[in-house]
N, C-alpha and C. Protein backbone atom coordinates (compact mmCIF):
# COMPACT_ATOMS: atom_id res chain seq x y z
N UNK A 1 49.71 55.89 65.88
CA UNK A 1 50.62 56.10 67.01
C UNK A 1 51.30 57.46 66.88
N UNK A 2 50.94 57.95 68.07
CA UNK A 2 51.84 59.74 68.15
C UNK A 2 53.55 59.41 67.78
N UNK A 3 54.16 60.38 66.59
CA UNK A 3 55.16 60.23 66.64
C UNK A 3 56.28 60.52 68.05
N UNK A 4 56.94 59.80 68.25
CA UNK A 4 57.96 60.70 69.42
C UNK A 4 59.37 60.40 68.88
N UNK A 5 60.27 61.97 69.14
CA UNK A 5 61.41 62.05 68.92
C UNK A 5 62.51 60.81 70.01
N UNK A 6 63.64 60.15 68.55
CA UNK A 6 64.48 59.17 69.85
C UNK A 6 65.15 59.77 70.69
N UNK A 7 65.77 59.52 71.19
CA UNK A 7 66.76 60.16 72.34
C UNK A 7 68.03 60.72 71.13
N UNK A 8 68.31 59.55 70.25
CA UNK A 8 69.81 60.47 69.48
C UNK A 8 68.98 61.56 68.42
N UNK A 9 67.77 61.79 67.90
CA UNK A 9 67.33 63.30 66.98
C UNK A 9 67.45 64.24 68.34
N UNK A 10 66.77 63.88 69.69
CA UNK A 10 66.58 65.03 70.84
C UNK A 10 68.12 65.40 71.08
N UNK A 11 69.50 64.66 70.79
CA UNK A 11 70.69 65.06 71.24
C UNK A 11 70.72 65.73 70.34
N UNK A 12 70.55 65.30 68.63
CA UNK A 12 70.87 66.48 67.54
C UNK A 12 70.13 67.78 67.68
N UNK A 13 69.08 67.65 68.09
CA UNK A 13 68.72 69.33 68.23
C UNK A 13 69.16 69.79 69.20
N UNK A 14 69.43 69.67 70.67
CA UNK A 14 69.73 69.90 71.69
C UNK A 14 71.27 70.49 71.31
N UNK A 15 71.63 69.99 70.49
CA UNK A 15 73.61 69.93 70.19
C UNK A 15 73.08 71.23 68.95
N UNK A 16 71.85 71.02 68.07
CA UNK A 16 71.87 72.81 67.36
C UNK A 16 71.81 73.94 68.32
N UNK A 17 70.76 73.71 69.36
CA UNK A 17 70.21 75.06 70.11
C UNK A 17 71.82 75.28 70.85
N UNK A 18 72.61 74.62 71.23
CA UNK A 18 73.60 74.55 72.06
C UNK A 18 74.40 75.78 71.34
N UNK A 19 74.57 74.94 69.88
CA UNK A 19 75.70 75.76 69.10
C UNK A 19 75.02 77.08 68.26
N UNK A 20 73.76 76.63 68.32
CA UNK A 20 73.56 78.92 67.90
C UNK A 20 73.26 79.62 69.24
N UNK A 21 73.17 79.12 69.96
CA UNK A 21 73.31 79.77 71.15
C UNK A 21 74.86 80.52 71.88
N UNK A 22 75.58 79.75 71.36
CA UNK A 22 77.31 79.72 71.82
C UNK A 22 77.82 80.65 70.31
N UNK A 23 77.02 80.76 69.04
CA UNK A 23 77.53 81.35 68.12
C UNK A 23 76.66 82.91 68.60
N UNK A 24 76.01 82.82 68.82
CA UNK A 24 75.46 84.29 69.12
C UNK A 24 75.99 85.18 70.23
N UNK A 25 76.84 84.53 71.32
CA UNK A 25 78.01 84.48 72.03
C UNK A 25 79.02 85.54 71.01
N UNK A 26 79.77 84.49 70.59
CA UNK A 26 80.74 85.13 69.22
C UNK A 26 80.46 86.43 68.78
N UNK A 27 79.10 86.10 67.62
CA UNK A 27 78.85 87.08 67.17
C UNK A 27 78.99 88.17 67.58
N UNK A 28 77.89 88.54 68.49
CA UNK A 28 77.30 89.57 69.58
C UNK A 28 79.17 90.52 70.50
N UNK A 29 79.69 89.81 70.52
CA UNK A 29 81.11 89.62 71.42
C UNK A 29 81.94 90.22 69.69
N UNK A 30 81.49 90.06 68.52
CA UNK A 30 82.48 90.92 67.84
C UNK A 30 81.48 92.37 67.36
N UNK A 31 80.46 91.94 67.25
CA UNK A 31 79.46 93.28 66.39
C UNK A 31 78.65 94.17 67.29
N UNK A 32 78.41 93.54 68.60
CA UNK A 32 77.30 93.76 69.16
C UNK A 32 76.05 93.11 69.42
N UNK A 33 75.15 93.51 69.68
CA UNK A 33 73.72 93.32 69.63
C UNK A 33 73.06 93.92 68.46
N UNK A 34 73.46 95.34 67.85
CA UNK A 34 72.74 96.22 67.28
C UNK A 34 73.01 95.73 65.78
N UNK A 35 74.32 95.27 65.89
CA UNK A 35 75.10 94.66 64.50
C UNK A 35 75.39 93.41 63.93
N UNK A 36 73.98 92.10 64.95
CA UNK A 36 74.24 91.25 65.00
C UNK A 36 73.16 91.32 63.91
N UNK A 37 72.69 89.93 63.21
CA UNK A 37 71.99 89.50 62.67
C UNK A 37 71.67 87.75 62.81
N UNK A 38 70.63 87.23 62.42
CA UNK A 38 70.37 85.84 62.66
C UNK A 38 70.82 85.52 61.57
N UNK A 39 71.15 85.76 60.50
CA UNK A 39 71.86 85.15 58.79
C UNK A 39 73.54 85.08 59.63
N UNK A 40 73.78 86.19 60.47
CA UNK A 40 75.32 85.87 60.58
C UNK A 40 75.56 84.91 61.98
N UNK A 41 74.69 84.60 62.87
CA UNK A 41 74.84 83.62 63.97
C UNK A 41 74.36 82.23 63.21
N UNK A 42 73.99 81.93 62.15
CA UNK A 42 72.98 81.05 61.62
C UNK A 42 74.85 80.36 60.85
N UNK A 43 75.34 81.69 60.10
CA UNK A 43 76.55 81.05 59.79
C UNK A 43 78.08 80.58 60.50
N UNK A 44 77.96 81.32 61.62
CA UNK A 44 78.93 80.52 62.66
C UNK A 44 78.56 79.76 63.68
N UNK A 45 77.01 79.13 63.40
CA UNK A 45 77.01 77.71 63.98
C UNK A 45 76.68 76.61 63.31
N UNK A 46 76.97 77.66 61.77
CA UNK A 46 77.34 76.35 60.55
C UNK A 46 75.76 75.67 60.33
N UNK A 47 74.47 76.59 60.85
CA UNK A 47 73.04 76.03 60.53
C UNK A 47 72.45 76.92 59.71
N UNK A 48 71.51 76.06 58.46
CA UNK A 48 70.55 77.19 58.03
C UNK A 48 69.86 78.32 58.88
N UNK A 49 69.53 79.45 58.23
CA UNK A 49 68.77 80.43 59.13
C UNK A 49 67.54 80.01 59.39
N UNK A 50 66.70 79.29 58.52
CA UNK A 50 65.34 79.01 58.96
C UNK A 50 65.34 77.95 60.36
N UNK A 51 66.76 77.16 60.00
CA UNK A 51 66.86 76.57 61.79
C UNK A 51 66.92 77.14 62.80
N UNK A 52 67.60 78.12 62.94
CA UNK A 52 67.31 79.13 64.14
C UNK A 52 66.09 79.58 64.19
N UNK A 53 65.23 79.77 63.84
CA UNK A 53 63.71 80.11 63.61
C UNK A 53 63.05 79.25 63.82
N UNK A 54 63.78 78.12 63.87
CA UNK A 54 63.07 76.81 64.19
C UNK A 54 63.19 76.65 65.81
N UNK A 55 64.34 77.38 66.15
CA UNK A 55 64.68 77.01 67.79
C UNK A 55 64.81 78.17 68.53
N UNK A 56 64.01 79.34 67.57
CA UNK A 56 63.94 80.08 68.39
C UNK A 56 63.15 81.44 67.40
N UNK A 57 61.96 81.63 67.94
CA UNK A 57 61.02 82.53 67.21
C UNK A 57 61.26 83.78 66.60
N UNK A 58 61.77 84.00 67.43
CA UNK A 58 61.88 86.01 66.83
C UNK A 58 63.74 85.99 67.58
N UNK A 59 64.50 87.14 67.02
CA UNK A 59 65.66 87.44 67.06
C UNK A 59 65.81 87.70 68.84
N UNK A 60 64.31 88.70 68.79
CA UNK A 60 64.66 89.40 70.28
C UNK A 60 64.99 88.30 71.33
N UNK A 61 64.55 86.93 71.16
CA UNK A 61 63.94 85.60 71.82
C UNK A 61 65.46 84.91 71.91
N UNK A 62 65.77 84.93 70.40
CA UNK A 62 67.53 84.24 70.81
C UNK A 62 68.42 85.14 71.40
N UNK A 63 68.43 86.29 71.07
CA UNK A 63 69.52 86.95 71.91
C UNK A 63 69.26 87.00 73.62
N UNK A 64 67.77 87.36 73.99
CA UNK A 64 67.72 87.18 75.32
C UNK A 64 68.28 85.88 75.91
N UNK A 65 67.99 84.34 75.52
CA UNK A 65 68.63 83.09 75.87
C UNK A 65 69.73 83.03 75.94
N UNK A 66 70.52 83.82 74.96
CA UNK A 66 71.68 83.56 75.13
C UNK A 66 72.95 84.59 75.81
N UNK A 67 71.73 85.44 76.17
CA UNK A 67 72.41 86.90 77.36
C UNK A 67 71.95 85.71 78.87
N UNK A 68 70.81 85.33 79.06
CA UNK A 68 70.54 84.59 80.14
C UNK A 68 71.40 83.83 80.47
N UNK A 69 72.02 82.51 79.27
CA UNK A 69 73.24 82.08 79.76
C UNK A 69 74.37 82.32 80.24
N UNK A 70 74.78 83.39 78.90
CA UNK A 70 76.28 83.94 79.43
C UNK A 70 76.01 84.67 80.75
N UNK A 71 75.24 84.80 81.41
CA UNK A 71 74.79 85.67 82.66
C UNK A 71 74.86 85.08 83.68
N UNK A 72 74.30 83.94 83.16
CA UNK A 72 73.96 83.02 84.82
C UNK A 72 75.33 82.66 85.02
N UNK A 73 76.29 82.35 83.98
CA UNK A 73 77.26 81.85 84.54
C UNK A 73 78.32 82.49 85.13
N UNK A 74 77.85 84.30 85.07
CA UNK A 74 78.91 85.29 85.54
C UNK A 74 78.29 85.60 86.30
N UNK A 75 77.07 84.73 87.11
CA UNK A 75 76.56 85.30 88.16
C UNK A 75 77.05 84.29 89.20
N UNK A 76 77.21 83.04 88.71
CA UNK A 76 77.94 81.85 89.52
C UNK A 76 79.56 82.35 89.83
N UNK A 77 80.11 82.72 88.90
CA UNK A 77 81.34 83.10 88.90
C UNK A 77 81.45 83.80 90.59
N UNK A 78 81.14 84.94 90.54
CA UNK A 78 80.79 86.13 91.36
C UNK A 78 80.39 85.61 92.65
N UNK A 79 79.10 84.68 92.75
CA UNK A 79 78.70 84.22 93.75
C UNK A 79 79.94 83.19 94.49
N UNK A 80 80.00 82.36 93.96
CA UNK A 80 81.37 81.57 94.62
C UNK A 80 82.10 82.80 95.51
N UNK A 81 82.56 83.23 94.83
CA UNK A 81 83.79 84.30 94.89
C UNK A 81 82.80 84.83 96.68
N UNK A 82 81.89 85.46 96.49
CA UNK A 82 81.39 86.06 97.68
C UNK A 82 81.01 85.38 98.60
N UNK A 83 80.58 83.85 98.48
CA UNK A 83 80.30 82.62 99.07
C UNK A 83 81.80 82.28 100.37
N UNK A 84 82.67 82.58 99.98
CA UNK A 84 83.88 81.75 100.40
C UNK A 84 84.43 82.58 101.43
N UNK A 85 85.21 81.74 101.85
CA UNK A 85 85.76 82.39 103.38
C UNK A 85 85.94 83.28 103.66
N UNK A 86 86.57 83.90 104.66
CA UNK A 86 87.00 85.42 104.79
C UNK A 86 85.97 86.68 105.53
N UNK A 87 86.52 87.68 105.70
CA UNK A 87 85.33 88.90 106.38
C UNK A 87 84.88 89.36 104.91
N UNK A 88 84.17 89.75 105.58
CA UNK A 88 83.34 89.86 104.64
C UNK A 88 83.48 91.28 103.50
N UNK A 89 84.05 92.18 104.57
CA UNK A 89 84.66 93.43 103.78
C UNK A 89 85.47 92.81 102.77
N UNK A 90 86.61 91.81 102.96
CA UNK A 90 87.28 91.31 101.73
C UNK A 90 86.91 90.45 100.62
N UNK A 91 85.54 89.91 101.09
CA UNK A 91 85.01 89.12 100.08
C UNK A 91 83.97 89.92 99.34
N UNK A 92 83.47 91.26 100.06
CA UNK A 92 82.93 92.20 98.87
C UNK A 92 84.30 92.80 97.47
N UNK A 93 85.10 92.91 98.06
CA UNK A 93 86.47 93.24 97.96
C UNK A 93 87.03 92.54 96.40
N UNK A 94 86.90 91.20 96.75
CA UNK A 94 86.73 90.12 95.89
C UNK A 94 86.00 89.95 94.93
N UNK A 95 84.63 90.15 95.12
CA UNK A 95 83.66 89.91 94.08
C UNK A 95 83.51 90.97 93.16
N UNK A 96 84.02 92.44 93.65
CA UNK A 96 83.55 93.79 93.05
C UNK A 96 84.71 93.42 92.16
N UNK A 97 85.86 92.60 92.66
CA UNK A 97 87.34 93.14 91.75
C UNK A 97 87.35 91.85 90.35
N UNK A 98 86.34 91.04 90.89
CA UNK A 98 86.26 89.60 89.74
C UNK A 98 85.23 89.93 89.07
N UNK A 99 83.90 90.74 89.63
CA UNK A 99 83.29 91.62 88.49
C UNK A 99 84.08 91.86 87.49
N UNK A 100 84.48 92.78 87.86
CA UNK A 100 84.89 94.37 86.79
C UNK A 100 85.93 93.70 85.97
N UNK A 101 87.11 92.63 86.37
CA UNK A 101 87.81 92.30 85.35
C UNK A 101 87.18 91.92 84.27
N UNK A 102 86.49 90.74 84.64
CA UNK A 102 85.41 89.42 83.88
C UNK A 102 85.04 90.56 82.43
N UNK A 103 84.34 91.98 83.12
CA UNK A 103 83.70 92.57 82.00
C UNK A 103 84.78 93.64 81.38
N UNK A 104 86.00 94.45 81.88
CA UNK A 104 86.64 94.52 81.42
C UNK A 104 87.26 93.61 80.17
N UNK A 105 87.85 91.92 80.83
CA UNK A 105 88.00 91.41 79.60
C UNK A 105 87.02 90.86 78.62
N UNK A 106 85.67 91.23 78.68
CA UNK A 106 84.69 90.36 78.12
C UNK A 106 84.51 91.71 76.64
N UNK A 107 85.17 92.85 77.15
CA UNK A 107 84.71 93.96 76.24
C UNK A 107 83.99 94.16 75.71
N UNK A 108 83.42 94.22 74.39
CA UNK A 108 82.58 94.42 73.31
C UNK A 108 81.22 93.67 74.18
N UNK A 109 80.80 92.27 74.21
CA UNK A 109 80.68 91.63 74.74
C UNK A 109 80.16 92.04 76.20
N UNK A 110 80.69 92.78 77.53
CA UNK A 110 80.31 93.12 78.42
C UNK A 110 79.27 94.64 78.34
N UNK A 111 79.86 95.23 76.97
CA UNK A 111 78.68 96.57 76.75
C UNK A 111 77.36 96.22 76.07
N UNK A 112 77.57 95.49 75.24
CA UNK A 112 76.01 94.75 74.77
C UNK A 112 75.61 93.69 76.06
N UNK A 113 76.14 92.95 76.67
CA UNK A 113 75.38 92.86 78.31
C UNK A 113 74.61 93.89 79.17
N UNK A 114 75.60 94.86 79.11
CA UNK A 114 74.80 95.54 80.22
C UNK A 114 74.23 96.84 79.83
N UNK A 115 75.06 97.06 78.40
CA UNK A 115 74.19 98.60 78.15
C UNK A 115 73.79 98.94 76.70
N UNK A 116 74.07 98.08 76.02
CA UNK A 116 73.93 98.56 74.59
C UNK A 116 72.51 98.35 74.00
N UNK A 117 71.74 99.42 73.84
CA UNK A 117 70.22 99.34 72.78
C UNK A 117 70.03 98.03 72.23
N UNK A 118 68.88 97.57 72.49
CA UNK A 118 68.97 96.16 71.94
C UNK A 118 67.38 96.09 72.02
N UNK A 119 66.63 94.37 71.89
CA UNK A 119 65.22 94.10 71.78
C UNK A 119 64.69 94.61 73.27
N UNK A 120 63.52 94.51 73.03
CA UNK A 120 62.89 94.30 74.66
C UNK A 120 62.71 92.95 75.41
N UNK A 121 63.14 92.13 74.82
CA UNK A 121 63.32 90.82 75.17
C UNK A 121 64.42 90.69 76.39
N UNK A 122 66.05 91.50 75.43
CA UNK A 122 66.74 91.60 76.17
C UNK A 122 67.24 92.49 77.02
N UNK A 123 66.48 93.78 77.06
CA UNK A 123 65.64 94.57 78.48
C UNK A 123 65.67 93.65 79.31
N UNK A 124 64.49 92.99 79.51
CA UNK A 124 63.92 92.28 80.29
C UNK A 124 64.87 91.57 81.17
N UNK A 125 65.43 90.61 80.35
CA UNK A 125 66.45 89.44 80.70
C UNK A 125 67.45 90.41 81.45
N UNK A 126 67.97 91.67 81.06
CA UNK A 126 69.13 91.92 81.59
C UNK A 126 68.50 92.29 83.05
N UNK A 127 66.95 93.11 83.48
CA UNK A 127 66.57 93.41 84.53
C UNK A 127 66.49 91.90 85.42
N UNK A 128 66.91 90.42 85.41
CA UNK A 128 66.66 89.70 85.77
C UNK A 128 68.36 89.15 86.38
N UNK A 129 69.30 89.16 85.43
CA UNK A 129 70.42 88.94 85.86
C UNK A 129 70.74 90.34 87.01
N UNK A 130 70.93 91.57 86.44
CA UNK A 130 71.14 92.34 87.48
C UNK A 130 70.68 92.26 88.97
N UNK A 131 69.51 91.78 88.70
CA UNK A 131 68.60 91.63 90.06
C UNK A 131 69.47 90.27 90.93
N UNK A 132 70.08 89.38 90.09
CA UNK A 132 70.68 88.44 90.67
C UNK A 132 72.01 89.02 90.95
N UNK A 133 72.73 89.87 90.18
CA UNK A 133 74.23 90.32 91.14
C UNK A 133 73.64 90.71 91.99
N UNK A 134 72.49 91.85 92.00
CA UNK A 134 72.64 92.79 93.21
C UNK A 134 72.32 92.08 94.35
N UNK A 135 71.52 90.63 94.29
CA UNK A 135 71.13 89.66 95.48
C UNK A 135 72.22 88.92 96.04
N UNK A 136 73.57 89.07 95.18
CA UNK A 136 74.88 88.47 95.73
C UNK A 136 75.26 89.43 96.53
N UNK A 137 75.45 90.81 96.10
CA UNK A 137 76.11 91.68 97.37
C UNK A 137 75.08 92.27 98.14
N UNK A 138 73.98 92.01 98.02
CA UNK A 138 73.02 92.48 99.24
C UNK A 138 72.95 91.52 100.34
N UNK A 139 73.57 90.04 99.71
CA UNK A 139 73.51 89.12 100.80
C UNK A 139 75.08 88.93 101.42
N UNK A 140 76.09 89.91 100.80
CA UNK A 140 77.38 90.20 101.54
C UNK A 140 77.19 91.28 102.07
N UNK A 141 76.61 92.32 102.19
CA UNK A 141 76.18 93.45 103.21
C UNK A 141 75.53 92.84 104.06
N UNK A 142 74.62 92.47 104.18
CA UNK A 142 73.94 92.07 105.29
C UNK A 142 74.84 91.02 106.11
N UNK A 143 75.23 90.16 105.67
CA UNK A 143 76.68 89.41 106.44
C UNK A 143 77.60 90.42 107.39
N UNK A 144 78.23 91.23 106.27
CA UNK A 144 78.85 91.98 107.08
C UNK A 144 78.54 93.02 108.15
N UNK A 145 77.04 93.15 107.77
CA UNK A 145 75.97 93.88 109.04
C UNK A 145 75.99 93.51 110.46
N UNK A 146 75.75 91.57 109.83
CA UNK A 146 75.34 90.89 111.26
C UNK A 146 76.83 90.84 112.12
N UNK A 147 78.34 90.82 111.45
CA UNK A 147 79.49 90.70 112.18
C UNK A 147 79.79 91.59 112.30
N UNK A 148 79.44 93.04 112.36
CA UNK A 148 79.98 94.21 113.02
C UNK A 148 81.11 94.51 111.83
N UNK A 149 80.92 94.13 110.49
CA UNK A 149 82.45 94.90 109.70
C UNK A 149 81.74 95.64 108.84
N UNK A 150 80.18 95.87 108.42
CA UNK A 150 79.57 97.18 108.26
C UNK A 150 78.71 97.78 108.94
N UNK A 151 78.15 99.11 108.95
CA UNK A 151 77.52 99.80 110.14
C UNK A 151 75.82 99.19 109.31
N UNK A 152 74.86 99.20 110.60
CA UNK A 152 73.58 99.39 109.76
C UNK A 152 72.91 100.22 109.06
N UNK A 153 72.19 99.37 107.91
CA UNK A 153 72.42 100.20 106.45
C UNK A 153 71.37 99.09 105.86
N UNK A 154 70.16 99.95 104.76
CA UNK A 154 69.54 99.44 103.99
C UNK A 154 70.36 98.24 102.73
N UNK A 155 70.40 97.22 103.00
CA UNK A 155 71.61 96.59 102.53
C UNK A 155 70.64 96.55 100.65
N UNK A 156 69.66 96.23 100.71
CA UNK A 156 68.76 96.17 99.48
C UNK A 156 69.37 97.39 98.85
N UNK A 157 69.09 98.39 99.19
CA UNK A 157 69.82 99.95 98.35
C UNK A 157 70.86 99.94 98.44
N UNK A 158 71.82 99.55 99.03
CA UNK A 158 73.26 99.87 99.16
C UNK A 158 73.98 98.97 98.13
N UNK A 159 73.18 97.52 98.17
CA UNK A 159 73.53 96.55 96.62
C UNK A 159 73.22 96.79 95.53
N UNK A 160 71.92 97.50 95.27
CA UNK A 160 71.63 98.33 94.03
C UNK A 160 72.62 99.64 93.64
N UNK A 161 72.88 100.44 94.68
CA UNK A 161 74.10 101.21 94.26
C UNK A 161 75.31 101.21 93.97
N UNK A 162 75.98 99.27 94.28
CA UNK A 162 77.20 98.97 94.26
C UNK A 162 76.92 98.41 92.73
N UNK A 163 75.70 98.26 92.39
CA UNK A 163 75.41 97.62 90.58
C UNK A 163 75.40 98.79 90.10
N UNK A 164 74.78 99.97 90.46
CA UNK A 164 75.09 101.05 89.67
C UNK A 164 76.59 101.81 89.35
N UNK A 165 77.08 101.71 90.65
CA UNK A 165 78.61 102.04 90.47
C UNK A 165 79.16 101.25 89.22
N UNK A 166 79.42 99.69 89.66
CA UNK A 166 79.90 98.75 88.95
C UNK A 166 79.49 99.27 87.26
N UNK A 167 78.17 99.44 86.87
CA UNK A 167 77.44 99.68 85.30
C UNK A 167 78.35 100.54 85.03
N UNK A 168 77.95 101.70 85.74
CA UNK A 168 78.43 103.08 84.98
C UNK A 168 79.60 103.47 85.00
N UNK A 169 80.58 103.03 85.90
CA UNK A 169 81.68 103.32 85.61
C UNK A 169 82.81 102.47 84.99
N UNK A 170 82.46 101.29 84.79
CA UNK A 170 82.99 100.42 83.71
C UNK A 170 82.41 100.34 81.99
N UNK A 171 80.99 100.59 82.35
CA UNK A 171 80.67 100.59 80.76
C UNK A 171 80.03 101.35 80.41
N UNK A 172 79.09 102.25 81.17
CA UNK A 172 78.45 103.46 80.70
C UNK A 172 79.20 104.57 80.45
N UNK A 173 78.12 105.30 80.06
CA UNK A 173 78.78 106.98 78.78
C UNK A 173 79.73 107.45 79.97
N UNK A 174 79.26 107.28 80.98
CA UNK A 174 80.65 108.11 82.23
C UNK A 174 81.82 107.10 82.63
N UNK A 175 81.23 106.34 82.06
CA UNK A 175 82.94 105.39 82.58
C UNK A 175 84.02 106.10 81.70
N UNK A 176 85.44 106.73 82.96
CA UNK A 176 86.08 107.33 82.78
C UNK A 176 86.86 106.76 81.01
N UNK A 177 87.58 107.91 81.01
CA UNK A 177 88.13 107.95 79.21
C UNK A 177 89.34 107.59 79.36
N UNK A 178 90.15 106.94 78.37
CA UNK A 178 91.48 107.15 78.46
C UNK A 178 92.08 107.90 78.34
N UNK A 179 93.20 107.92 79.54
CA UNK A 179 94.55 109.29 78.90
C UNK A 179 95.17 109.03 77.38
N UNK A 180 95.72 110.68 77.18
CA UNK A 180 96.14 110.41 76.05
C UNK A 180 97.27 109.33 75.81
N UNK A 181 98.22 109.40 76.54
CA UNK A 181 99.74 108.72 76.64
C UNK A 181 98.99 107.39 76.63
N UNK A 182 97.71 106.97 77.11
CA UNK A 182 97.67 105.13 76.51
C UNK A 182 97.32 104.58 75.14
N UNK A 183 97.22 105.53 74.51
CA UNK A 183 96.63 105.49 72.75
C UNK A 183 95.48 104.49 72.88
N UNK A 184 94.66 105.12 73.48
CA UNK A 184 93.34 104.65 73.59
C UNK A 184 92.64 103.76 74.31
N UNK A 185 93.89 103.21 75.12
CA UNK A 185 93.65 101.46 76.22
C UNK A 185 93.37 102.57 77.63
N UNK A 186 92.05 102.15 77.84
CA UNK A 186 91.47 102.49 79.16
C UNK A 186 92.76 101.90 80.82
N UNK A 187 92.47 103.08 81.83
CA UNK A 187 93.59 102.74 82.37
C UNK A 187 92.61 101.43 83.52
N UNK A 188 92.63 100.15 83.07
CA UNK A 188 91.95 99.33 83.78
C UNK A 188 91.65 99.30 85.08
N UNK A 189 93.14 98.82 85.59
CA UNK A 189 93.37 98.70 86.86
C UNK A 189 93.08 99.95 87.73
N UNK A 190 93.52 100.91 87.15
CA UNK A 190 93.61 101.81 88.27
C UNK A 190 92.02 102.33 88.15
N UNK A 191 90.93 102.34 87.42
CA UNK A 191 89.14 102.15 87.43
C UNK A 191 88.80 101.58 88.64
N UNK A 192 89.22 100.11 88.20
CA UNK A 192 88.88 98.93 88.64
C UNK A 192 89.12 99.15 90.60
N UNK A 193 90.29 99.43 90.55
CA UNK A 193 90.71 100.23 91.90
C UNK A 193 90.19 100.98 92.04
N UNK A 194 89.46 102.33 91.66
CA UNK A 194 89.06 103.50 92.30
C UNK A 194 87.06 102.65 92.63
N UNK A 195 86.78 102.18 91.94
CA UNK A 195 85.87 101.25 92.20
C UNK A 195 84.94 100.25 92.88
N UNK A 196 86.22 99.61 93.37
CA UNK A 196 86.21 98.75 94.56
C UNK A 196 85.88 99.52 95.66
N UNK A 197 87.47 100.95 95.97
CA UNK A 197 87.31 101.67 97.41
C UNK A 197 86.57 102.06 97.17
N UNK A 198 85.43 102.82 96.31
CA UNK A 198 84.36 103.19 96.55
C UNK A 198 82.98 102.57 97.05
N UNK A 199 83.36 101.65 96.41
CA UNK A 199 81.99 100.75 97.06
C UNK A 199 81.64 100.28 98.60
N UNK A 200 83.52 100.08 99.07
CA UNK A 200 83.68 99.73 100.07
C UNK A 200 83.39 100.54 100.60
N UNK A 201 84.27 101.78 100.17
CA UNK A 201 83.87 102.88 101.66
C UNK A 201 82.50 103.36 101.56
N UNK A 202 81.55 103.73 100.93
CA UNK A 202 80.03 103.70 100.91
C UNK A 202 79.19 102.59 101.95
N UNK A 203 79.57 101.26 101.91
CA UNK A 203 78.91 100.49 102.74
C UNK A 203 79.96 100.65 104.16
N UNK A 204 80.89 100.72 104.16
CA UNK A 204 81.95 100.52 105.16
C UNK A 204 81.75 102.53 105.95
N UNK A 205 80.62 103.05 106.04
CA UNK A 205 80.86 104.80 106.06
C UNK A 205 79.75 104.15 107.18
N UNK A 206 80.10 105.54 108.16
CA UNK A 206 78.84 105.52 109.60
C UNK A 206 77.85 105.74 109.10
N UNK A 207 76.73 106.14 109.53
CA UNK A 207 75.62 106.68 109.22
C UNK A 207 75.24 107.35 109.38
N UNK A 208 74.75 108.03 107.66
CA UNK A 208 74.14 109.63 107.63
C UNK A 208 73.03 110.38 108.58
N UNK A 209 73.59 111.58 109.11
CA UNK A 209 72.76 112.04 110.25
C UNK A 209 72.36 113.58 108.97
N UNK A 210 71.22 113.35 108.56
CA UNK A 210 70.56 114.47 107.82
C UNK A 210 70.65 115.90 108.75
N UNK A 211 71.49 116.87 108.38
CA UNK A 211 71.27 118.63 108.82
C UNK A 211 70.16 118.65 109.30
N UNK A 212 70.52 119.20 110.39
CA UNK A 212 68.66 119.83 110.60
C UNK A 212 67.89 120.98 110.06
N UNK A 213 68.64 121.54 109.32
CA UNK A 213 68.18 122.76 108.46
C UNK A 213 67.38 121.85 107.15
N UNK A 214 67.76 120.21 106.67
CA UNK A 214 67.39 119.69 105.88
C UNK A 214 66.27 119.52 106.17
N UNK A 215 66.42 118.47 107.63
CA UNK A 215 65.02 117.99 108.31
C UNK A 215 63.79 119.11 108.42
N UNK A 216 64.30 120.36 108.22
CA UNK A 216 63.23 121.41 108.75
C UNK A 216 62.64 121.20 107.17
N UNK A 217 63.25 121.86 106.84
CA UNK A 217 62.58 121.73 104.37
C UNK A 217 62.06 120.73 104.26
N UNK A 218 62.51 119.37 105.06
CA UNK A 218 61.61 118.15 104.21
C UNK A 218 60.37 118.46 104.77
N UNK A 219 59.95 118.87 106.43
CA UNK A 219 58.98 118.70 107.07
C UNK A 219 57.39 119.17 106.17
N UNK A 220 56.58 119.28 106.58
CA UNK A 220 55.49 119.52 105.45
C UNK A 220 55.14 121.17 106.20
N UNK A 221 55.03 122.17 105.39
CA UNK A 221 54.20 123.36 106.20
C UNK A 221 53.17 123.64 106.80
């Protein structure tokens, strides 16, 4: 007779993958990605290392799972937020401003999400969550398309550029520096603010009528 696992061994493993999954969380959230190791997630979910190897093959393999989680659920976060009542200019308004805190306070943690050198595993994974913010505010542009509170506009590119804003100026090499007078604490809010109106006024702007001195250069000779 084929062995089969009972239902209470399937809860005990289910309750390991849970907790090195939620320790690689931790980890990752104090060291990084680059500075993580499976000996040190193996010890703050209190399991041998060869168990994690057991529930999960290669390093690149657990860290992507457990960027997928913490992801999906800051993609739910976000979505609600843009889901819910209101025009729609204010519920982009909303979601850009519950972004940027979320990863503001997620710190350490929000730069190994979205930008820090890591496997190709978690490449991958991160090109999969992004693709899901940018499908939250491409589907609040186009809302606000159909009610007349933005002008028409490639809403697909205009959500990819509100993820690029959002990346780079919260966690990439150009996200602004702190003044000196804050001894080193980034000035949040007022980012976070210059941020938002930007995004807004980019989708919320008439539409570009290209120079005709341009139109002549693009033409072919």
């Amino acid at each position: 007779m084929a062995y089969r696992r009972t239902e209470r061994v399937q809860e005990q493993l289910q309750d390991k993958r849970n907790r090195i999954l939620q320790a690689v969380r931790a980890v990752v959230a104090e060291v990084g990605f680059r500075g993580a190791q499976v000996a040190m997630v193996a010890e703050a979910a209190e399991v041998a290392t060869g168990t994690v190897y057991r529930h999960f093959p290669s390093k690149g393999e657990l860290f992507a799972e457990a960027l997928a989680l913490n992801a999906g659920h800051e993609v739910e976060v976000v979505a609600a937020v843009a889901g819910s009542d209101g025009p729609a200019a204010a519920r982009l308004a909303d979601a850009l401003r519950v972004f940027a805190l979320r990863a503001v306070r997620a710190g350490r943690l929000a730069y190994a999400m979205i930008a820090e050198p890591a496997e190709p595993e978690v490449d991958a994974q991160r090109l999969v969550y992004r693709r899901a913010f940018a499908d939250v505010f491409e589907t609040l542009i186009e809302d606000g398309i159909r009610n007349g509170a933005f002008p028409p506009q490639n809403a697909r590119a205009a959500a990819a550029c509100v993820m690029g804003a959002l990346n780079e100026a919260l966690i990439g090499p150009l996200a602004p520096e702190a003044r000196p007078q804050d001894s080193g604490a980034p000035t949040t809010r007022a980012t976070i603010d210059a941020i938002v109106a930007f995004c807004l006024q980019a989708v919320s702007a008439r539409p570009y009528a290209r120079p005709s001195h341009l139109r002549s250069m693009e033409s072919p000779s």
